[in-house]
Protein backbone atom coordinates (compact mmCIF):
# COMPACT_ATOMS: atom_id res chain seq x y z
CA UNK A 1 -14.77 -155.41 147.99
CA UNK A 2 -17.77 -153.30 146.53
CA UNK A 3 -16.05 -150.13 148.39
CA UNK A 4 -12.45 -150.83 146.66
CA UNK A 5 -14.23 -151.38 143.14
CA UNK A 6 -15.57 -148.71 143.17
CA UNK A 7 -12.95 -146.41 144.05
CA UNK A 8 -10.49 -148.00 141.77
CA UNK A 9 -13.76 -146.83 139.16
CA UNK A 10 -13.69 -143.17 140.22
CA UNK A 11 -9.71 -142.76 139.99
CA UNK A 12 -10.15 -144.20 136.70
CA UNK A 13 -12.63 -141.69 136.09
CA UNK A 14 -10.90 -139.09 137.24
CA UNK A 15 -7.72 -140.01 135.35
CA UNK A 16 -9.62 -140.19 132.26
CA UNK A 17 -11.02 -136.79 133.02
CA UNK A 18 -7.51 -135.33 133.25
CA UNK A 19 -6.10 -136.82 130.15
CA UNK A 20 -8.98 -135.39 128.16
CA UNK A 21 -8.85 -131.93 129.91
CA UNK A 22 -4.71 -132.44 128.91
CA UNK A 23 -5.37 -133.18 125.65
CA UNK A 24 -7.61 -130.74 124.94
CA UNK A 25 -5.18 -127.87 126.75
CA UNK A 26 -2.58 -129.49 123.85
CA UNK A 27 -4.80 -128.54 121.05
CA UNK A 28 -6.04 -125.04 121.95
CA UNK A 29 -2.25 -124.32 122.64
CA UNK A 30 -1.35 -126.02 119.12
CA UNK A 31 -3.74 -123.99 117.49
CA UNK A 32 -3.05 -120.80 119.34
CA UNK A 33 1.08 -121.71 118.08
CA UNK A 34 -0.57 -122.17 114.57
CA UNK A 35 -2.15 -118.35 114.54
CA UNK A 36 1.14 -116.62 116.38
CA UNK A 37 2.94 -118.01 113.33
CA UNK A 38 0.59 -116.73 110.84
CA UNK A 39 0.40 -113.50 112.10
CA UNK A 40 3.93 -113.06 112.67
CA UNK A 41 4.09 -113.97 108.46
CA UNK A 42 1.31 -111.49 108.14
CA UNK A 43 2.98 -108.63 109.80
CA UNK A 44 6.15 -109.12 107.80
CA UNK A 45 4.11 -109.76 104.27
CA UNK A 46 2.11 -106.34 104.95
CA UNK A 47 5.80 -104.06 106.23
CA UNK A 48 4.94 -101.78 103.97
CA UNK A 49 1.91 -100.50 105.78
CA UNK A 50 3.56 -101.18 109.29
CA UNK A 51 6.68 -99.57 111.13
CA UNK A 52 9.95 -101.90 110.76
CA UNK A 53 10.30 -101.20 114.45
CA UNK A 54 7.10 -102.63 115.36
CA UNK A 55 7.37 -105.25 113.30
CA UNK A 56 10.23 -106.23 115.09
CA UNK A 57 8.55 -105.60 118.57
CA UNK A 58 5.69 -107.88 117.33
CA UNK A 59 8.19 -111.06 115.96
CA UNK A 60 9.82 -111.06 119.02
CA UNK A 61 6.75 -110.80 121.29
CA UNK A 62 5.34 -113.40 119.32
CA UNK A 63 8.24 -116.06 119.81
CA UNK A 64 8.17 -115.22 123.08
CA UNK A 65 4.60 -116.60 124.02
CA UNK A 66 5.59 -119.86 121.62
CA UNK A 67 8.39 -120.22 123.89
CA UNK A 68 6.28 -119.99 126.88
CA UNK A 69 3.53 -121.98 125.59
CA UNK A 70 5.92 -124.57 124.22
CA UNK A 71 7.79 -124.79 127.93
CA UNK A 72 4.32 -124.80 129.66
CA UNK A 73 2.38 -127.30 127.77
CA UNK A 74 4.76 -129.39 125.67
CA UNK A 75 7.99 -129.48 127.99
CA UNK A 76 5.62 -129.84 131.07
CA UNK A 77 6.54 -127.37 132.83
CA UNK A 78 3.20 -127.18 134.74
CA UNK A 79 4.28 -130.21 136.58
CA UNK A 80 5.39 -129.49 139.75
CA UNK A 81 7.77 -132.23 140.47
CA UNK A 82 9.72 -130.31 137.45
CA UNK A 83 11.28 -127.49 140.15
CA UNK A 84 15.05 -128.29 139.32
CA UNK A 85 14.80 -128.09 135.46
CA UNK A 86 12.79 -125.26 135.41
CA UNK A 87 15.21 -123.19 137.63
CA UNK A 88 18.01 -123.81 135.07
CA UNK A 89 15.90 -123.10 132.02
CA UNK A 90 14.40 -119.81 133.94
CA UNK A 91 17.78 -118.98 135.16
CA UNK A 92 19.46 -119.74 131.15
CA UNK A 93 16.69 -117.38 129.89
CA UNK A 94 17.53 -114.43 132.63
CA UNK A 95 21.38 -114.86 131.69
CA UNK A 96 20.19 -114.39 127.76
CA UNK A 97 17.82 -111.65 128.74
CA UNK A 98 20.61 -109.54 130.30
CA UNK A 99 23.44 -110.92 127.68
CA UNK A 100 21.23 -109.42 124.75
CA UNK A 101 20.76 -106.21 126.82
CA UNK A 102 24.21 -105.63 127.87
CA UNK A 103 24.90 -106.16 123.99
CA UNK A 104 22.34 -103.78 122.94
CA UNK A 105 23.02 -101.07 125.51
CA UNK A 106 27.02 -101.43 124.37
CA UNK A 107 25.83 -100.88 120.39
CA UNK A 108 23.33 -97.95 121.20
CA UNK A 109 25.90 -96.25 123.72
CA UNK A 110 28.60 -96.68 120.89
């Protein structure tokens, strides 16, 4: 009985352990959402110092990790029982990726 106690203990520990390691990966990638914003607003408040077209480059790069971080830590995408989802969200985003670029190729050809 000793034996099963104190197993039962350790995954308890180790559960614990996880949750706070979880927790903690939610606030760094809060944070980190937090300064993407800010300097996404500071690149547009200082455009007259900076190229539009890096500006541009910079907004979009920016949402781009918030999407990723948002999909990795908040929609749990680390999970790995989460295979199926994330095949039709990766697959949405490559159909978007190469509906924008048809679009844009089209325009610039035109």
């Amino acid at each position: 009985m000793d034996t099963a106690n104190r197993q039962s203990e350790m995954l308890d520990y180790i559960a614990k352990q996880r949750r706070k390691r979880d927790l903690q990966h939610y606030w760094v990638s809060f944070a980190l959402m937090i300064v993407f914003t800010v300097l996404a607003f500071l690149a547009v408040y200082f455009r007259k110092s900076i190229n539009d077209y890096l500006i541009a480059f910079f907004i979009v790069t920016m949402a781009v990790v918030q999407v990723i971080f948002q999909l990795y830590y908040f929609m749990h995408m680390k999970e790995k029982d989460h295979g199926f989802p994330a095949l039709f969200l990766y697959g949405g985003a490559v159909v978007v990726f190469v509906t924008v670029l048809s679009f844009v190729t089209i325009v610039w050809i035109s």
